[in-house]
Protein backbone atom coordinates (compact mmCIF):
# COMPACT_ATOMS: atom_id res chain seq x y z
CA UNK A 1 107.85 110.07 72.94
CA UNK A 2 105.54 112.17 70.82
CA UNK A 3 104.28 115.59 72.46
CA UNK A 4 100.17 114.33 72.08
CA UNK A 5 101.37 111.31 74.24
CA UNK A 6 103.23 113.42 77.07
CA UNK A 7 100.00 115.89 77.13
CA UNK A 8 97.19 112.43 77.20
CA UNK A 9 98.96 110.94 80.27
CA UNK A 10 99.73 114.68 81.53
CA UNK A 11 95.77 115.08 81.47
CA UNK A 12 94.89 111.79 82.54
CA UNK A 13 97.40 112.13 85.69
CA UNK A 14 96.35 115.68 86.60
CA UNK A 15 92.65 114.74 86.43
CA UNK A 16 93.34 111.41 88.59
CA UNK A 17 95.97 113.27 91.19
CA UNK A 18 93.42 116.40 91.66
CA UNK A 19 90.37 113.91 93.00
CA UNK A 20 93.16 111.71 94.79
CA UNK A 21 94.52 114.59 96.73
CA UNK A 22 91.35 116.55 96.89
CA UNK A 23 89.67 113.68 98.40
CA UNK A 24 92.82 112.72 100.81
CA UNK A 25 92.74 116.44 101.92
CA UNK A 26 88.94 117.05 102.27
CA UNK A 27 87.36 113.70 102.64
CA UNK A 28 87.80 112.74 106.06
CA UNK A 29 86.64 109.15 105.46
CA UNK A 30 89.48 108.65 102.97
CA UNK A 31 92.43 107.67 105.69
CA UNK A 32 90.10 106.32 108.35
CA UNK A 33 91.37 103.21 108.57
CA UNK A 34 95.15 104.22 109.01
CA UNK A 35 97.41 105.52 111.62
CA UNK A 36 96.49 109.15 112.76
CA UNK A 37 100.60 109.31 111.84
CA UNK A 38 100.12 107.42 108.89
CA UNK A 39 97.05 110.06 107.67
CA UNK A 40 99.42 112.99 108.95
CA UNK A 41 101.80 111.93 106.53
CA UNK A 42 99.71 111.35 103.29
CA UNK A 43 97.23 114.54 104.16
CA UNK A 44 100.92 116.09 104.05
CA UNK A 45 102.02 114.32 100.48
CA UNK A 46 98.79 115.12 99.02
CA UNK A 47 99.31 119.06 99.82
CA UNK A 48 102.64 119.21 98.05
CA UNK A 49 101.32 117.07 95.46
CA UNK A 50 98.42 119.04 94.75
CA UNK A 51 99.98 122.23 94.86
CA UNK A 52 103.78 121.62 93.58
CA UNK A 53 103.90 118.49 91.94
CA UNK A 54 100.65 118.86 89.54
CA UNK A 55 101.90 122.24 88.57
CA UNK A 56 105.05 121.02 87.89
CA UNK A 57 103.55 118.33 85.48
CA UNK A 58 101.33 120.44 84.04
CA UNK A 59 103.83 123.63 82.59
CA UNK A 60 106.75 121.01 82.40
CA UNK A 61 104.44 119.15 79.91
CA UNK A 62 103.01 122.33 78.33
CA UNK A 63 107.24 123.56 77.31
CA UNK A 64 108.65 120.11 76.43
CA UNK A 65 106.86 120.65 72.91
CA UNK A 66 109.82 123.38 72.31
CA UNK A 67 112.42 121.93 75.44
CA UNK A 68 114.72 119.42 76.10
CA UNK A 69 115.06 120.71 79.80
CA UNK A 70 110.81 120.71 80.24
CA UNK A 71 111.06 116.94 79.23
CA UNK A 72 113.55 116.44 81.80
CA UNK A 73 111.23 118.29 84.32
CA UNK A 74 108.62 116.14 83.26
CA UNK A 75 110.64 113.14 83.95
CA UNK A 76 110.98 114.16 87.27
CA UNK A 77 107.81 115.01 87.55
CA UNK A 78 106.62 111.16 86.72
CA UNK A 79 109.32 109.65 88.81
CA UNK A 80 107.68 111.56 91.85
CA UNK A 81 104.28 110.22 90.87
CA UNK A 82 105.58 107.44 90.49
CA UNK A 83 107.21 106.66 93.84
CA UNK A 84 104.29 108.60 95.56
CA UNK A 85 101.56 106.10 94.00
CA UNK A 86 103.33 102.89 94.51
CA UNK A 87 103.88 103.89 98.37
CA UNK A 88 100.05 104.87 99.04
CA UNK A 89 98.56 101.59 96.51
CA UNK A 90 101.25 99.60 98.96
CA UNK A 91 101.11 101.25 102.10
CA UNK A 92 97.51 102.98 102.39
CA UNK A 93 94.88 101.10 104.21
CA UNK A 94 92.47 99.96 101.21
CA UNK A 95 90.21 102.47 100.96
CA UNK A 96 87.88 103.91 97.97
CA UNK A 97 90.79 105.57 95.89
CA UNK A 98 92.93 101.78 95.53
CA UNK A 99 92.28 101.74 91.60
CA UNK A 100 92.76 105.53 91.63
CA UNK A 101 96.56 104.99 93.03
CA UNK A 102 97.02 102.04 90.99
CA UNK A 103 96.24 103.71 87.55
CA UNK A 104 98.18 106.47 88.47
CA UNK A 105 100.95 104.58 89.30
CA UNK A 106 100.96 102.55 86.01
CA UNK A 107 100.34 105.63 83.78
CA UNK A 108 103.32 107.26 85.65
CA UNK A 109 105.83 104.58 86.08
CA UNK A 110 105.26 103.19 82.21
CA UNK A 111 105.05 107.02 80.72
CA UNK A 112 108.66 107.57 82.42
CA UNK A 113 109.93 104.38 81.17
CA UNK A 114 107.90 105.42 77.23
CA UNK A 115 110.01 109.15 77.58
CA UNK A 116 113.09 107.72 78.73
CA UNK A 117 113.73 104.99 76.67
CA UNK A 118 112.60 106.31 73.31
CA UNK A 119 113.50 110.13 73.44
CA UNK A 120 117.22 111.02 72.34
CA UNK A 121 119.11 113.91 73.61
CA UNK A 122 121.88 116.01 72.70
CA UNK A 123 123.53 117.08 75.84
CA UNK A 124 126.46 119.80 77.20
CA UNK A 125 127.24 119.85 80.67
CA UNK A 126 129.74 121.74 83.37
CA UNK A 127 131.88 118.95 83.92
CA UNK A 128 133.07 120.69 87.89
CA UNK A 129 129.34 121.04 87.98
CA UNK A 130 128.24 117.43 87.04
CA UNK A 131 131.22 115.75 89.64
CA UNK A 132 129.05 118.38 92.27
CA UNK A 133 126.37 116.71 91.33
CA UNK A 134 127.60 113.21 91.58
CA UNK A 135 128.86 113.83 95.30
CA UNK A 136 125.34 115.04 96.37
CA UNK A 137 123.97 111.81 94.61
CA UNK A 138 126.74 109.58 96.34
CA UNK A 139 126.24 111.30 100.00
CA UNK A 140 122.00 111.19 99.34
CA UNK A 141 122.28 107.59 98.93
CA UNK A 142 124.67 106.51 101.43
CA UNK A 143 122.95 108.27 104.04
CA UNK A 144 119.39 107.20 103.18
CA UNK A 145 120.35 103.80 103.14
CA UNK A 146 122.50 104.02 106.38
CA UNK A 147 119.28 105.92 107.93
CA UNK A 148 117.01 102.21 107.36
CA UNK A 149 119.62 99.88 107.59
CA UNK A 150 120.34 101.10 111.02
CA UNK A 151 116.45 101.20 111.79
CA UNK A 152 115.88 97.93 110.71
CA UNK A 153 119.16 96.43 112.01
CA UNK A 154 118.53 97.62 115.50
CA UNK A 155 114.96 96.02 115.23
CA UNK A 156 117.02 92.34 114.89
CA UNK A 157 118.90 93.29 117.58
CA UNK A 158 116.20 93.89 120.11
CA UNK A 159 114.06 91.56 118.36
CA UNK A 160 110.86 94.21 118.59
CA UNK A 161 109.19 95.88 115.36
CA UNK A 162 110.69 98.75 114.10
CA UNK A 163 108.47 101.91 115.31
CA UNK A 164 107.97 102.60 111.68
CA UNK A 165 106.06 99.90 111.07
CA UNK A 166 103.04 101.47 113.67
CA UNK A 167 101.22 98.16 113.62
CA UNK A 168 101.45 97.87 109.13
CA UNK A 169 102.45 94.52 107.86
CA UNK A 170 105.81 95.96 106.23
CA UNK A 171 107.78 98.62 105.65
CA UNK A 172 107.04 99.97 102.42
CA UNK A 173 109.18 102.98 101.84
CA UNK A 174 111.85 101.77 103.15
CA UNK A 175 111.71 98.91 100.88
CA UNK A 176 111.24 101.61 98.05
CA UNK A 177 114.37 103.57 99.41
CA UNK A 178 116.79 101.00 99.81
CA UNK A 179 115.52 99.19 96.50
CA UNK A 180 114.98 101.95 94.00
CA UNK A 181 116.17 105.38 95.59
CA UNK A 182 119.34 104.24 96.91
CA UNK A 183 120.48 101.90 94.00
CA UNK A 184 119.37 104.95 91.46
CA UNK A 185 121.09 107.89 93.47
CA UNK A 186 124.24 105.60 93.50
CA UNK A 187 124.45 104.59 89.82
CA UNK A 188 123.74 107.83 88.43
CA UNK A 189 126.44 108.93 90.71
CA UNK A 190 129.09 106.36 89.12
CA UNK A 191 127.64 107.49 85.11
CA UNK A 192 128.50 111.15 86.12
CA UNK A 193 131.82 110.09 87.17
CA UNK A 194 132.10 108.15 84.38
CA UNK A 195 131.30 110.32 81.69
CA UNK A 196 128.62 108.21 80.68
CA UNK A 197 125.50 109.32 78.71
CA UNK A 198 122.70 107.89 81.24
CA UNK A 199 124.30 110.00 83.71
CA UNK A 200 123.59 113.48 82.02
CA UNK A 201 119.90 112.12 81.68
CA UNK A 202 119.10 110.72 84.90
CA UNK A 203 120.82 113.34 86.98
CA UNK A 204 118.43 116.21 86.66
CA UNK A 205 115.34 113.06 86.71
CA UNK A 206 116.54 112.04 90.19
CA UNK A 207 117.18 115.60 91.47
CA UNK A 208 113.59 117.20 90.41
CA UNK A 209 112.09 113.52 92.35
CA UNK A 210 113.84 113.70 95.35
CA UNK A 211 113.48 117.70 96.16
CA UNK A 212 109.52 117.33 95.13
CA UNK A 213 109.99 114.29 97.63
CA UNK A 214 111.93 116.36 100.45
CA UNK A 215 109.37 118.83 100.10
CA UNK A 216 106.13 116.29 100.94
CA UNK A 217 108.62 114.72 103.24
CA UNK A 218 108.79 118.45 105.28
CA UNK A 219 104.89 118.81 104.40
CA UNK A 220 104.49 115.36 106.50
CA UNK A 221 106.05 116.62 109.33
CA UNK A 222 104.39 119.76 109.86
CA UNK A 223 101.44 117.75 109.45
CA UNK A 224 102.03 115.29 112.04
CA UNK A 225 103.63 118.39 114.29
CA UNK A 226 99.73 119.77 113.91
CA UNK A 227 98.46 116.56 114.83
CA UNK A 228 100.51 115.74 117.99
CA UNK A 229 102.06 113.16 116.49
CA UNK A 230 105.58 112.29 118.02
CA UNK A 231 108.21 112.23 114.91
CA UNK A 232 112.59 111.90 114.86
CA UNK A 233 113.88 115.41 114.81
CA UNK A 234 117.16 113.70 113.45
CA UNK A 235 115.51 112.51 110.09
CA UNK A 236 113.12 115.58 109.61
CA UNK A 237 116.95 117.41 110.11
CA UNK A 238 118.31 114.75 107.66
CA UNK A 239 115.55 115.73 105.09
CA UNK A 240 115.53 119.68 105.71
CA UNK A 241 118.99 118.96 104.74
CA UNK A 242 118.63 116.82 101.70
CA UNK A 243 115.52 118.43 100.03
CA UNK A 244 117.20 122.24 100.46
CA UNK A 245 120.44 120.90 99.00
CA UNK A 246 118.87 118.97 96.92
CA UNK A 247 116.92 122.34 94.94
CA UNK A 248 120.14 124.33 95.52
CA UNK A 249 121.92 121.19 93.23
CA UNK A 250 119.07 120.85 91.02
CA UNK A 251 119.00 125.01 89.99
CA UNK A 252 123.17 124.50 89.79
CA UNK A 253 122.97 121.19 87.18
CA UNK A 254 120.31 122.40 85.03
CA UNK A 255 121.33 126.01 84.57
CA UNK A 256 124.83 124.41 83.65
CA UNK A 257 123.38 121.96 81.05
CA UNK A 258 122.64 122.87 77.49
CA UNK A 259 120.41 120.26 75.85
CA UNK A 260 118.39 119.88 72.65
CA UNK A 261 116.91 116.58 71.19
CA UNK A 262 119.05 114.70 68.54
CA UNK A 263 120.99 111.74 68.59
CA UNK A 264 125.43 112.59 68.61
CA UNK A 265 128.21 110.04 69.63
CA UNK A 266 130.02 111.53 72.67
CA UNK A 267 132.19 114.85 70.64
CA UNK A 268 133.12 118.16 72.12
CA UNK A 269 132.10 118.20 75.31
CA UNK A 270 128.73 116.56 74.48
CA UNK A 271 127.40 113.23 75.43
CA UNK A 272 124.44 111.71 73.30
CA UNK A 273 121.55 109.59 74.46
CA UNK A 274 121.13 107.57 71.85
CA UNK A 275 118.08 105.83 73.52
């Protein structure tokens, strides 16, 4: 994708996320129709949001023009947007922001998709670094995915709603886990294993997403600590876990990656994206 484009949506995204998470934070009318555990939770995605993830956008956007890496970042970056603004158009109680989450998920989701289908990478990895990698991704998915499916299993079982749900129709990020997060963290997994190009270029995507993730996810929970609200010491543990691991991995992968754009057959150590 061409450096004006990744700047445009950068703009349009930053200018959108500041009055979405300005307004979520400061506007007290903007979560009044959900859950007070529910508002916990997005007062605490819109603080890490506002202050990690719109940063991140903004400098990984600003280096891509002379970095491979940045436009990796940046990937990231948008992958986090985009899971964050399909939960809150899906799972927020309509309020005044809807078309506000909505564009931001489109611009996000379809500006990801734009830089990682049409950007070609030349890429040289630690190979004991990469099969790291691939174990974290393998362990992160299995155990988000056993996390829900136990949830929702022992919901059949007893035949009551899952205490997740807190009286919403369904359970959105759950649905989002187990039908992007999981399948994602998995096959990337198998590519690094495999020696396989998408691997190299949606490892360090998935890692940037799911610590910026892990950290809202902690945010949340020392929101809804402030608020009272009751909350499963074993998953914030699980996700204290995974995000901290998670940045560890991430700092490990990229420092032992050398890319550069260009297109190259797999040679020498190198695997090309040839998008």
């Amino acid at each position: 994708m061409k450096i004006n484009k990744i700047h445009t949506l950068t703009a349009l995204i930053t200018l959108m996320g500041l009055f979405a998470t300005l307004s979520g934070l400061l506007d007290q009318n903007t979560y009044i129709n959900d859950s007070l555990s529910a508002t916990a939770q997005m007062m605490g995605q819109d603080l890490v949001t506002l202050t990690t993830g719109i940063p991140l956008l903004i400098i990984s956007a600003y280096l891509s023009r002379s970095s491979a890496k940045a436009r990796l970042l940046w990937m990231g970056g948008m992958f986090y947007f985009t899971y964050t603004y399909a939960s809150m158009a899906f799972l927020a109680s309509y309020n005044s922001l809807f078309l506000l989450y909505v564009g931001i998920l489109a611009l996000s989701l379809y500006g990801l998709m734009g830089e990682l289908f049409t950007t070609t990478y030349r890429v040289k990895v630690d190979e004991k670094k990469s099969g790291f990698t691939a174990i974290y991704l393998t362990l992160t998915g299995l155990m988000l995915a056993a996390m829900w499916i136990k949830m929702i299993t022992d919901s059949l079982i007893t035949g009551m709603a899952p205490g997740a749900l807190e009286g919403y129709t369904t359970l959105v990020i759950q649905a989002l886990d187990l039908g992007v997060v999981v399948p994602a963290a998995l096959l990337t997994s198998y590519f690094l294993l495999k020696r396989e190009v998408w691997g190299y270029i949606l490892a360090p995507v998935f890692l940037v997403k799911v610590s910026l993730l892990g950290t809202a996810i902690l945010s949340m929970v020392a929101f809804m600590a402030m608020e009272g609200v009751p909350f499963s010491w074993g998953q914030a543990a699980f996700f204290m876990v995974l995000t901290f691991t998670g940045l560890a991995v991430t700092g490990i992968f990229y420092r032992g990656m050398a890319i550069t754009s260009g297109r190259l057959t797999l040679d020498e150590g190198y695997a090309g994206n040839t998008g």
